[in-house]
PDB file of N, CA and C in Angstrom:
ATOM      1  N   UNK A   1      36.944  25.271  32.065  1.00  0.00           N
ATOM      2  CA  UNK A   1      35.855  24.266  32.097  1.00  0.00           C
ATOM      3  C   UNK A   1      34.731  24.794  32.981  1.00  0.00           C
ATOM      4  N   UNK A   2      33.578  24.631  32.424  1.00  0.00           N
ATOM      5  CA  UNK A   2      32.384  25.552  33.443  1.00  0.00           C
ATOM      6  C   UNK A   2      32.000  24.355  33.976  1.00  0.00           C
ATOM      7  N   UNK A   3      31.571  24.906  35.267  1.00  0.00           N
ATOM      8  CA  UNK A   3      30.501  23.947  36.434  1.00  0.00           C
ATOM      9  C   UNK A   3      29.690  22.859  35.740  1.00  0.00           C
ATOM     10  N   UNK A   4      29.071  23.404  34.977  1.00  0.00           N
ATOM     11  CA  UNK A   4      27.986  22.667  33.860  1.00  0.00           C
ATOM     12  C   UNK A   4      28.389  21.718  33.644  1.00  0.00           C
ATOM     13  N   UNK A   5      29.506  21.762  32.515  1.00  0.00           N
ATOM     14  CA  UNK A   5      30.324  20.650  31.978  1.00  0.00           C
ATOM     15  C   UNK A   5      30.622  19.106  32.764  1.00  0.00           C
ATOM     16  N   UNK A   6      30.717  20.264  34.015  1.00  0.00           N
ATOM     17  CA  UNK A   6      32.328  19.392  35.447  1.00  0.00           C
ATOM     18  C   UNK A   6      30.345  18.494  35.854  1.00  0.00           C
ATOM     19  N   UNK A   7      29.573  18.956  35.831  1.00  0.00           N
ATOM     20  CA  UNK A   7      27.989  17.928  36.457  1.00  0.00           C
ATOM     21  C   UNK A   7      28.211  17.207  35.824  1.00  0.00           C
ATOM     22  N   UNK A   8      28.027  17.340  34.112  1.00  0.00           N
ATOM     23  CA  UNK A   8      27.197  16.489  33.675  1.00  0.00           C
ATOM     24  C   UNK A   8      27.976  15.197  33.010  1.00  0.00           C
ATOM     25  N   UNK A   9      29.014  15.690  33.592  1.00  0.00           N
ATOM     26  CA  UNK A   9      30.633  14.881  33.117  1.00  0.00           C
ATOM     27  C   UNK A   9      30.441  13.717  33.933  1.00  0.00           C
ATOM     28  N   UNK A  10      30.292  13.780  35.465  1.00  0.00           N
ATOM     29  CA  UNK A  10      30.406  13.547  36.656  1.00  0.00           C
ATOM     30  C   UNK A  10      29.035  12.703  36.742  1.00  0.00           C
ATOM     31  N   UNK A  11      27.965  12.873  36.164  1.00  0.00           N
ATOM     32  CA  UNK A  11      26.662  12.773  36.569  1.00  0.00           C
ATOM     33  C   UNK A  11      26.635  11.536  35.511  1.00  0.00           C
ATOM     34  N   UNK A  12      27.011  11.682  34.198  1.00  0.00           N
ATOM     35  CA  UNK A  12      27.185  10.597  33.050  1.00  0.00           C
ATOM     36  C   UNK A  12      28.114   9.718  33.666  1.00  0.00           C
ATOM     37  N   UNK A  13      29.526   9.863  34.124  1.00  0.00           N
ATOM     38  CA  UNK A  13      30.222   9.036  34.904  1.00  0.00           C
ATOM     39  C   UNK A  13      29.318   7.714  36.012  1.00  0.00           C
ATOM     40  N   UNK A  14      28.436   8.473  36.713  1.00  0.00           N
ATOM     41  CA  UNK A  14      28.263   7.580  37.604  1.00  0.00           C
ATOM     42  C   UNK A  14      27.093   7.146  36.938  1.00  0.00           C
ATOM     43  N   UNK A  15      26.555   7.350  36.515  1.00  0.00           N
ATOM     44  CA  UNK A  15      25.550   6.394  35.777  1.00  0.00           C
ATOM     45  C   UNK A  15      25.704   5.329  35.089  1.00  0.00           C
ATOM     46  N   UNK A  16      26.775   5.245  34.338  1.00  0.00           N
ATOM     47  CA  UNK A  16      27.539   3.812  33.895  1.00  0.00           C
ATOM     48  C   UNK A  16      27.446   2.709  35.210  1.00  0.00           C
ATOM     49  N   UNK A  17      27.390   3.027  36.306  1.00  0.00           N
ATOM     50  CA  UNK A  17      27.622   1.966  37.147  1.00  0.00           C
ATOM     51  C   UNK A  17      26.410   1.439  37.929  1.00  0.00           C
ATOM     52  N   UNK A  18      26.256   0.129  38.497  1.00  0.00           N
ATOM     53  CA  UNK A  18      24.821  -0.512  39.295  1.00  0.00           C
ATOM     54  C   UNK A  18      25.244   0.233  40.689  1.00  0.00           C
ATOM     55  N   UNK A  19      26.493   0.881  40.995  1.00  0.00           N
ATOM     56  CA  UNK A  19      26.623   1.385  42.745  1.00  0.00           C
ATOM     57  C   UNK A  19      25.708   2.167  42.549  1.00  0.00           C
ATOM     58  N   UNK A  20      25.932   2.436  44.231  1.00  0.00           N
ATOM     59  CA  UNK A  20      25.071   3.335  44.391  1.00  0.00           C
ATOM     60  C   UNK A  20      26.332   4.225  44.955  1.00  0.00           C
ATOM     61  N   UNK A  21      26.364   6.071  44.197  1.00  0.00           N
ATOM     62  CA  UNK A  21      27.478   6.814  44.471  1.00  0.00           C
ATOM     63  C   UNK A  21      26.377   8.036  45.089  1.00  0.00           C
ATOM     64  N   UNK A  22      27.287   8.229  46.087  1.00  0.00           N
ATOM     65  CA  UNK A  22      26.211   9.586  47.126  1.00  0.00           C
ATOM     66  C   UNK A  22      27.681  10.163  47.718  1.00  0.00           C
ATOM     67  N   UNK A  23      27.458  11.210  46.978  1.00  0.00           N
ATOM     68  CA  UNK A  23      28.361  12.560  47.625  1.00  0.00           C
ATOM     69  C   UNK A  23      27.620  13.459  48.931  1.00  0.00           C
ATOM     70  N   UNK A  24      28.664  12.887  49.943  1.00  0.00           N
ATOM     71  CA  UNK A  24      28.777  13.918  51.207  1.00  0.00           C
ATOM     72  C   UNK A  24      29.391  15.410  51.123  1.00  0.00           C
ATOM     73  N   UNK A  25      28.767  16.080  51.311  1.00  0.00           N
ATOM     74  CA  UNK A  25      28.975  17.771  51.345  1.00  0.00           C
ATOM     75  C   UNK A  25      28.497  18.236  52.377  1.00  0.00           C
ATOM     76  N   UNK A  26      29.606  18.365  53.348  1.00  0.00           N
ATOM     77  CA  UNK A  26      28.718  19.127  54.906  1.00  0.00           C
ATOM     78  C   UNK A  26      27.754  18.013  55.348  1.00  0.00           C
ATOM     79  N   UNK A  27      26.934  18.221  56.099  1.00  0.00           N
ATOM     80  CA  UNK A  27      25.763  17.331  56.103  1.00  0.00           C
ATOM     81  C   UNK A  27      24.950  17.093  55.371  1.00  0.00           C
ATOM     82  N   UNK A  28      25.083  17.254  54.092  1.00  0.00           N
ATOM     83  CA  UNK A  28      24.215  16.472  53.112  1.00  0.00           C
ATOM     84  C   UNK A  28      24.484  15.648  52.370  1.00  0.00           C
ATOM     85  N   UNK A  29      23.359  14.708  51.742  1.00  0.00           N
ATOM     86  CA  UNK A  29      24.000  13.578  50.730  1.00  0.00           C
ATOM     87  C   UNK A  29      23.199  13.487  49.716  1.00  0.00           C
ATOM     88  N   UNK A  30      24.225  13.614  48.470  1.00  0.00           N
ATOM     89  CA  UNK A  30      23.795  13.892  46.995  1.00  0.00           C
ATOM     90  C   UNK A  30      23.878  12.490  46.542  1.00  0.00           C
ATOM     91  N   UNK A  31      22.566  12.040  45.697  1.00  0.00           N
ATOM     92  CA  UNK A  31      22.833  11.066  44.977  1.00  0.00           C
ATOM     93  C   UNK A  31      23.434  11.651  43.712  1.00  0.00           C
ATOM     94  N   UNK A  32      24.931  11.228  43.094  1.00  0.00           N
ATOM     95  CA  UNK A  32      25.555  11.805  41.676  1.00  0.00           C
ATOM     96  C   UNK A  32      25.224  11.679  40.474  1.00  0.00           C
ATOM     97  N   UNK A  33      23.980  10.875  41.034  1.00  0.00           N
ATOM     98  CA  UNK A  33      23.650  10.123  39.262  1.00  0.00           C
ATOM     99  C   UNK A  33      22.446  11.349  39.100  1.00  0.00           C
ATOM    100  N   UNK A  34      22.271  12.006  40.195  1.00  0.00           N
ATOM    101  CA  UNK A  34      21.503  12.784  39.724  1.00  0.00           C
ATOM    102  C   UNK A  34      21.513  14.432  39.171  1.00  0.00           C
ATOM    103  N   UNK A  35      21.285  15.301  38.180  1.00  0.00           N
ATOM    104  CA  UNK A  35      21.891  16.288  37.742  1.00  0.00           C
ATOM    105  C   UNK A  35      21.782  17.311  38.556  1.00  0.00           C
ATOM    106  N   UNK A  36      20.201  16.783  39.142  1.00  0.00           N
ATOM    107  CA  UNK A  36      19.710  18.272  39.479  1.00  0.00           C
ATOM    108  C   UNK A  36      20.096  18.539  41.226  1.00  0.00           C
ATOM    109  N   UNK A  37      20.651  17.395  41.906  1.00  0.00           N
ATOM    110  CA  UNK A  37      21.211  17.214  43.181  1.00  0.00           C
ATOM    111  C   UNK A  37      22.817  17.399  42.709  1.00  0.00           C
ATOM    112  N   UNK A  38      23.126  17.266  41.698  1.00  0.00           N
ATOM    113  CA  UNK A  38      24.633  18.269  41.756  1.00  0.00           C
ATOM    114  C   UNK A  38      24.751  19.480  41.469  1.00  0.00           C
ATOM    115  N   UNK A  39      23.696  20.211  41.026  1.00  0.00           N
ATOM    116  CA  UNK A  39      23.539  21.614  40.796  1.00  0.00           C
ATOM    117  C   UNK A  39      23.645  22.389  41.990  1.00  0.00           C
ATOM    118  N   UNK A  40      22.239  21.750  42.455  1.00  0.00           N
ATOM    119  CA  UNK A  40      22.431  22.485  43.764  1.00  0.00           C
ATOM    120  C   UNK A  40      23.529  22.798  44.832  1.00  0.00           C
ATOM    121  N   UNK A  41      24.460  21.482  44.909  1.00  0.00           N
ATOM    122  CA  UNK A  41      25.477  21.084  46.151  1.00  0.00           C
ATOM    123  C   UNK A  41      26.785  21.352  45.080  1.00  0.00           C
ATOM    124  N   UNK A  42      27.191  21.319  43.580  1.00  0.00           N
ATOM    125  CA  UNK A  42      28.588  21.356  43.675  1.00  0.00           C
ATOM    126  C   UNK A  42      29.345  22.532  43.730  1.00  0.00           C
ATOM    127  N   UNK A  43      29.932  23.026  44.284  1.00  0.00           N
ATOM    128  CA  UNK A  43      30.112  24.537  44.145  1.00  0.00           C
ATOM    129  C   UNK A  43      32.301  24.655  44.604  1.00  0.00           C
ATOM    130  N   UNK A  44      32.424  25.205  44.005  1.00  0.00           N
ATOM    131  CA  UNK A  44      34.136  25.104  44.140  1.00  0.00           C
ATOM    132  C   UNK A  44      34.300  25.646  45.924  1.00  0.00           C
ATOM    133  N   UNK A  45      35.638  25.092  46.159  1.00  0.00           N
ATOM    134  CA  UNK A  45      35.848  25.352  47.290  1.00  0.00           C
ATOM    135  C   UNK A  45      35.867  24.872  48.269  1.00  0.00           C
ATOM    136  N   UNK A  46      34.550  23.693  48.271  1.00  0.00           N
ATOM    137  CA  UNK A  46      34.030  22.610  49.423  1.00  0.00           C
ATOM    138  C   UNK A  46      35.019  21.098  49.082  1.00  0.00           C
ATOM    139  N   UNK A  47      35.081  20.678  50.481  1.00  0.00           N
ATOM    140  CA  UNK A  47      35.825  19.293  49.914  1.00  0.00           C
ATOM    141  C   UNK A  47      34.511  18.162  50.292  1.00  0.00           C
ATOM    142  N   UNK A  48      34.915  17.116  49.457  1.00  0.00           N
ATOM    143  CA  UNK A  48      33.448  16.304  49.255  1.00  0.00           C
ATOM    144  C   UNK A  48      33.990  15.168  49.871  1.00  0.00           C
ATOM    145  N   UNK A  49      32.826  14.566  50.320  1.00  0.00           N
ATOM    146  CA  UNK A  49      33.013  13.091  50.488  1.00  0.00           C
ATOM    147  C   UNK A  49      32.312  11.942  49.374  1.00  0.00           C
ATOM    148  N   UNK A  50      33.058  10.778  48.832  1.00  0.00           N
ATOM    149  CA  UNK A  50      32.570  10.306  47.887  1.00  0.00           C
ATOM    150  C   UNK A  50      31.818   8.585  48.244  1.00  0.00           C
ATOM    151  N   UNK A  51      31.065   8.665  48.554  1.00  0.00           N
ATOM    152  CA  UNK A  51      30.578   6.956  48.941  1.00  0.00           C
ATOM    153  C   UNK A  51      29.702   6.022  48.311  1.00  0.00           C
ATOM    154  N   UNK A  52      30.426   4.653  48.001  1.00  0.00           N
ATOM    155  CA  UNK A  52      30.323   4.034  46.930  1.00  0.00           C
ATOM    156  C   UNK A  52      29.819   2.949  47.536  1.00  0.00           C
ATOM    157  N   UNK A  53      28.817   2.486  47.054  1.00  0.00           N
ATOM    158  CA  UNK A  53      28.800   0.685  47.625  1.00  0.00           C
ATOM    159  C   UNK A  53      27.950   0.305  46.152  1.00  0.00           C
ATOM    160  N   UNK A  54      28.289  -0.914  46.422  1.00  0.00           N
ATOM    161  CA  UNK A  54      27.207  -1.868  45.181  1.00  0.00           C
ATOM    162  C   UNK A  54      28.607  -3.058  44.628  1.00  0.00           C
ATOM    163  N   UNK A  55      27.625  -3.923  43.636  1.00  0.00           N
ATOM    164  CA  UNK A  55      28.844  -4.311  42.989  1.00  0.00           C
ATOM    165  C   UNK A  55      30.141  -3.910  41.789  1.00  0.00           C
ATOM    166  N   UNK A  56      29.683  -3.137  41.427  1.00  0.00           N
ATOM    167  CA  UNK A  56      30.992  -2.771  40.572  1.00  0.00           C
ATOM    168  C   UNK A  56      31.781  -1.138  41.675  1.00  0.00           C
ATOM    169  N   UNK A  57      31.757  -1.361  43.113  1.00  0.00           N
ATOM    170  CA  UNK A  57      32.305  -0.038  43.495  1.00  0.00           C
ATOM    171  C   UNK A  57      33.536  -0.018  43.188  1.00  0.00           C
ATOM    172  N   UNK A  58      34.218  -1.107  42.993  1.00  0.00           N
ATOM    173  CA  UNK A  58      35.835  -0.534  42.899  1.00  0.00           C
ATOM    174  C   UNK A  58      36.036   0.215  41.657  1.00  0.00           C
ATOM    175  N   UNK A  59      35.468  -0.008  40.725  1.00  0.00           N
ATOM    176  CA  UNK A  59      35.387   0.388  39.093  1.00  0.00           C
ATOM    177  C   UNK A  59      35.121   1.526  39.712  1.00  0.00           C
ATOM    178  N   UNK A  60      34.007   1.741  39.906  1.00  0.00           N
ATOM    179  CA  UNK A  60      33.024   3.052  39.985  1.00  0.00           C
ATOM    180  C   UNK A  60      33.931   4.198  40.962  1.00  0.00           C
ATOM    181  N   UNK A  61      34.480   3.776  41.781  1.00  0.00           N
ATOM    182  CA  UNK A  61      35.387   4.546  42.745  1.00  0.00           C
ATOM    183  C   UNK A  61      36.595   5.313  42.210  1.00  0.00           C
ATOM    184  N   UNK A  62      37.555   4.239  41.444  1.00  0.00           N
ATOM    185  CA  UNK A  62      38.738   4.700  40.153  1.00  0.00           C
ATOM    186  C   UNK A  62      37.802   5.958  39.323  1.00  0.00           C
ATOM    187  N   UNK A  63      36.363   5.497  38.679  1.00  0.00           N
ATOM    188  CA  UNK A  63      36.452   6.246  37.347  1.00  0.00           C
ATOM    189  C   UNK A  63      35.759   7.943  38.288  1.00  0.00           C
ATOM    190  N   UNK A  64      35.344   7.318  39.289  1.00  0.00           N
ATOM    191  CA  UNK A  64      34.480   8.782  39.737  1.00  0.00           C
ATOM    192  C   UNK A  64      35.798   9.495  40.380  1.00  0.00           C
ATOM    193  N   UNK A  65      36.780   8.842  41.065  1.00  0.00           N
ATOM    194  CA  UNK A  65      37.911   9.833  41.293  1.00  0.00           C
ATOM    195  C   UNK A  65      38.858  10.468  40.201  1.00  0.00           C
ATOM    196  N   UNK A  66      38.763   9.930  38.877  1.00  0.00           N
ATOM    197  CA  UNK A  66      39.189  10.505  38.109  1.00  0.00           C
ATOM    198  C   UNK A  66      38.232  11.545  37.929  1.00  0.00           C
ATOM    199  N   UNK A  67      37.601  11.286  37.252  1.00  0.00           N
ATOM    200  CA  UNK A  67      36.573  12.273  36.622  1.00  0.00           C
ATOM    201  C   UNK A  67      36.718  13.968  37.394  1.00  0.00           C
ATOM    202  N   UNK A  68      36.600  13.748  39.155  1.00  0.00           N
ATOM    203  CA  UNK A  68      36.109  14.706  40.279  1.00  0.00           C
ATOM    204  C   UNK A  68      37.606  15.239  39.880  1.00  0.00           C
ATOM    205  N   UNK A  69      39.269  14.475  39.795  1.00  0.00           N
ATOM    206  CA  UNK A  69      40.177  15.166  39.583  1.00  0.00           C
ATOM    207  C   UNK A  69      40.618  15.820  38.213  1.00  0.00           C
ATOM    208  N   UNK A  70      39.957  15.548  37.319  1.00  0.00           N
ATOM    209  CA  UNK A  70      40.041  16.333  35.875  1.00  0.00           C
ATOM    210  C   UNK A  70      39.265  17.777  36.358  1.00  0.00           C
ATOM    211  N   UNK A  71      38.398  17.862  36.582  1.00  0.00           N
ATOM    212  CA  UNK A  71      37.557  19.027  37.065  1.00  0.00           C
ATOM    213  C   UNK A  71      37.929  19.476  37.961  1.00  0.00           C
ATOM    214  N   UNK A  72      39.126  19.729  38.919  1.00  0.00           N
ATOM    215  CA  UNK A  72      39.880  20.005  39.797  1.00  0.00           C
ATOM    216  C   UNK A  72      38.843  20.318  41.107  1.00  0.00           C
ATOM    217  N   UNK A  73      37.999  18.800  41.347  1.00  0.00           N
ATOM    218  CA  UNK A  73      36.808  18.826  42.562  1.00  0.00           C
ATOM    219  C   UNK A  73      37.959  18.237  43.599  1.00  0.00           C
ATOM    220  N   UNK A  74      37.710  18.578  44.832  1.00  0.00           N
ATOM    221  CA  UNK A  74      38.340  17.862  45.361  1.00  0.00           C
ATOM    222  C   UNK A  74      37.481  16.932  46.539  1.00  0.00           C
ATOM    223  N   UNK A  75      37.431  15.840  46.453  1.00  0.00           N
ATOM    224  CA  UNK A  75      37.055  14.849  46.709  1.00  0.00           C
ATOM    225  C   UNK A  75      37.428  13.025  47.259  1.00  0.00           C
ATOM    226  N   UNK A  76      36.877  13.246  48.636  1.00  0.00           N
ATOM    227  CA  UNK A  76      37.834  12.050  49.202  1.00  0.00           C
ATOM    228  C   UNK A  76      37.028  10.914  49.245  1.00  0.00           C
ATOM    229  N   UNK A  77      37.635   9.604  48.397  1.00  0.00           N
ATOM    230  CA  UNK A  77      36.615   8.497  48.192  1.00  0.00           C
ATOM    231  C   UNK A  77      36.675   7.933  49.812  1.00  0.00           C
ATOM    232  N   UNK A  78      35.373   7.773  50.014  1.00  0.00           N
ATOM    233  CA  UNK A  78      35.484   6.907  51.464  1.00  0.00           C
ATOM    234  C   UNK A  78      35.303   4.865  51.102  1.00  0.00           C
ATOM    235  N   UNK A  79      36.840   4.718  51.360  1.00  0.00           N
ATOM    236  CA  UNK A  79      36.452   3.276  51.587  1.00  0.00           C
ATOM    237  C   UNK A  79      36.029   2.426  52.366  1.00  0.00           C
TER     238      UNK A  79
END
């Protein structure tokens, strides 16, 4: 599965939802809904932080931790 795929998989994922999803990487924070802020930041190797708020986060939290574990991202939802 290429990088590409594992974005835009990830990037369509969180767009289904009204949260707001912002991946922590090191000191930075990616909004996910966006393509061109996961290009830059997703890169194998790093472990992510995943932070969710809005109203549908619990939904949005399940489907974005799936998604990050099909693509073997590894990624810790912060509740």
């Amino acid at each position: 599965m290429s990088n590409n795929a594992a974005i835009v998989d990830i990037s369509q994922t969180a767009n289904k939802f009204r949260s707001s999803i912002v991946l922590q990487a090191e000191n930075k924070y990616i909004d996910v809904k966006s393509i061109l802020g996961l290009f830059t930041t997703l890169v194998g190797g790093h472990s992510y932080e995943l932070h969710v708020h809005g109203p549908d986060a619990d939904e949005a939290k399940a489907a974005m931790s799936e998604v990050f574990a099909k693509h073997n991202l590894n990624v810790q939802v912060v509740e």
